[in-house]
Protein backbone atom coordinates (compact mmCIF):
# COMPACT_ATOMS: atom_id res chain seq x y z
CA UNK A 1 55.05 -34.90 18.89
CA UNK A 2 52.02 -35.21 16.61
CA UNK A 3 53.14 -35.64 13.04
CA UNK A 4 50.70 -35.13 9.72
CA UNK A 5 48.67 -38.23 8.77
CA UNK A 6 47.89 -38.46 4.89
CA UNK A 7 44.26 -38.48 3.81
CA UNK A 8 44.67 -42.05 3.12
CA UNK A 9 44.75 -43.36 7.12
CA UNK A 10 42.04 -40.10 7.74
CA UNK A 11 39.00 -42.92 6.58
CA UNK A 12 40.78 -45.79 8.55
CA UNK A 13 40.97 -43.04 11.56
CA UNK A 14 37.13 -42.46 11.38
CA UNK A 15 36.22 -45.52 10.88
CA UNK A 16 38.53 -46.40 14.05
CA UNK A 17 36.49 -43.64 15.65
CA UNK A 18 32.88 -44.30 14.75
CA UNK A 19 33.23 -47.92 15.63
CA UNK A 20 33.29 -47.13 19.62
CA UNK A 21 36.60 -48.86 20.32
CA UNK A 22 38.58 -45.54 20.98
CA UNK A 23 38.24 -41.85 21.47
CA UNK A 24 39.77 -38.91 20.35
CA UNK A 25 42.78 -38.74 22.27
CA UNK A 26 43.00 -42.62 22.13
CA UNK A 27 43.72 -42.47 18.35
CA UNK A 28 45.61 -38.67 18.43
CA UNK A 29 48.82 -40.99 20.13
CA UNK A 30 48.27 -44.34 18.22
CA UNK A 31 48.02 -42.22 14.78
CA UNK A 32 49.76 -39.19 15.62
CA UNK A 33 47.35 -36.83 14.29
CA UNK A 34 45.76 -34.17 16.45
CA UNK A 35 42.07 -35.24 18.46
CA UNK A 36 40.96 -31.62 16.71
CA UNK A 37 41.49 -32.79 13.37
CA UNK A 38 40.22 -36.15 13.90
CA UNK A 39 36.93 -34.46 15.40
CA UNK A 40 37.04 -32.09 12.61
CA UNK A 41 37.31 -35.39 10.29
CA UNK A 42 34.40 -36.93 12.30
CA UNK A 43 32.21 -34.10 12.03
CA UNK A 44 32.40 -33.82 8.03
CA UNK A 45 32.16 -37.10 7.61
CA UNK A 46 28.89 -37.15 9.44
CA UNK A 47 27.33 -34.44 7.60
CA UNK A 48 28.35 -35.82 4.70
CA UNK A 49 27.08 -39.03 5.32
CA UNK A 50 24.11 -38.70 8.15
CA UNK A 51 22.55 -41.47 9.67
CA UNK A 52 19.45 -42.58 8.14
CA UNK A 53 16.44 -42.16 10.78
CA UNK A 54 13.28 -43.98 10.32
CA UNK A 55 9.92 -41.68 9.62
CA UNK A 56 6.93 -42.76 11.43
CA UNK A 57 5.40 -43.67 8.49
CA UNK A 58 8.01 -46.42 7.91
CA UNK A 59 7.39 -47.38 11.59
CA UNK A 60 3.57 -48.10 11.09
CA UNK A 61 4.62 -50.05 7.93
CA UNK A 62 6.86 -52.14 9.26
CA UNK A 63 4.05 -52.29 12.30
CA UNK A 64 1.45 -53.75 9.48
CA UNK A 65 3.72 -55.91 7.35
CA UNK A 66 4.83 -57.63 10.88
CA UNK A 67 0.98 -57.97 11.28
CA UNK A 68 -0.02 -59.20 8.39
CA UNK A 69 2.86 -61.57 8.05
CA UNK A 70 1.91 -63.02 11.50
CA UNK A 71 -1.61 -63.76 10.20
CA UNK A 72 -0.67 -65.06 7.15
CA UNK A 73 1.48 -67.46 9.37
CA UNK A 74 -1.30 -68.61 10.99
CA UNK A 75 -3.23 -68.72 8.27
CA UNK A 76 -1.10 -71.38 7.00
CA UNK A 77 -0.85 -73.65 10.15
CA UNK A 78 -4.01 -73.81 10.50
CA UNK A 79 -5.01 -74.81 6.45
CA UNK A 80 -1.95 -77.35 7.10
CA UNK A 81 -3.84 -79.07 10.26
CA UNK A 82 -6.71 -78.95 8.32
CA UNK A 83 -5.38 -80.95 5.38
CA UNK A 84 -3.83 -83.15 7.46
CA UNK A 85 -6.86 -83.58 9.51
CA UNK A 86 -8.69 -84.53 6.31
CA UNK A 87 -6.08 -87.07 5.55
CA UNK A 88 -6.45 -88.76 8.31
CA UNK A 89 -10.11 -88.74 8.71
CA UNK A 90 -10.70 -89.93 4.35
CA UNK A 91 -7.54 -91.50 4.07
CA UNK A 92 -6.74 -89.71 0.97
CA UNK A 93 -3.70 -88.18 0.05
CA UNK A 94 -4.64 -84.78 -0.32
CA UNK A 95 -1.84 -82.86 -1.13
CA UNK A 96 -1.35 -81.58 -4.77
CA UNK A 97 1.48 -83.95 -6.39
CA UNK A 98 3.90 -81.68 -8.57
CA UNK A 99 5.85 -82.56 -11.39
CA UNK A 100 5.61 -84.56 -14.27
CA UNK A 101 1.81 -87.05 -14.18
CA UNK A 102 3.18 -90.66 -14.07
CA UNK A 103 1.32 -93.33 -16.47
């Protein structure tokens, strides 16, 4: 016998639901409310709430950044064996000391 559910379980039910653990029918006998309704539930819920999708334009974007970030990277390494190659070759500490200039 399927028995009303109060609107308080009906976000615990979805959730349940949108997860992937169960189906329909699954949580219709562990909750005791009727697959319909939950699918019902389901369906308002995800118009209510849809799934963001990402535009193309945020695809190229993410495309550059990743780019750019790889070639700053690089960048980096290489000015890093270069200092350190300097270092080695002068015997200088090259590297910019920070904090307060000791006397």
């Amino acid at each position: 016998m399927i028995r009303k559910k109060s609107v308080g379980n009906k976000s615990q039910i979805i959730s349940e639901y949108l997860s992937g653990d169960s189906t329909f029918l699954q949580l219709e006998h562990k909750h005791g409310v009727a697959a319909r309704t939950i699918q019902s539930w389901v369906r308002a819920f995800r118009l209510k709430n849809p799934v963001a999708t990402p535009s193309s334009d945020n695809v190229d974007d993410v495309k550059k950044l990743k780019r750019q970030l790889a070639d700053a990277q690089l960048k980096n390494e290489l000015l890093e064996e270069m200092l350190r190659l300097s270092e080695e070759q002068t015997g200088l500490d090259l590297r910019k000391k920070f904090g307060p200039r000791q006397s």
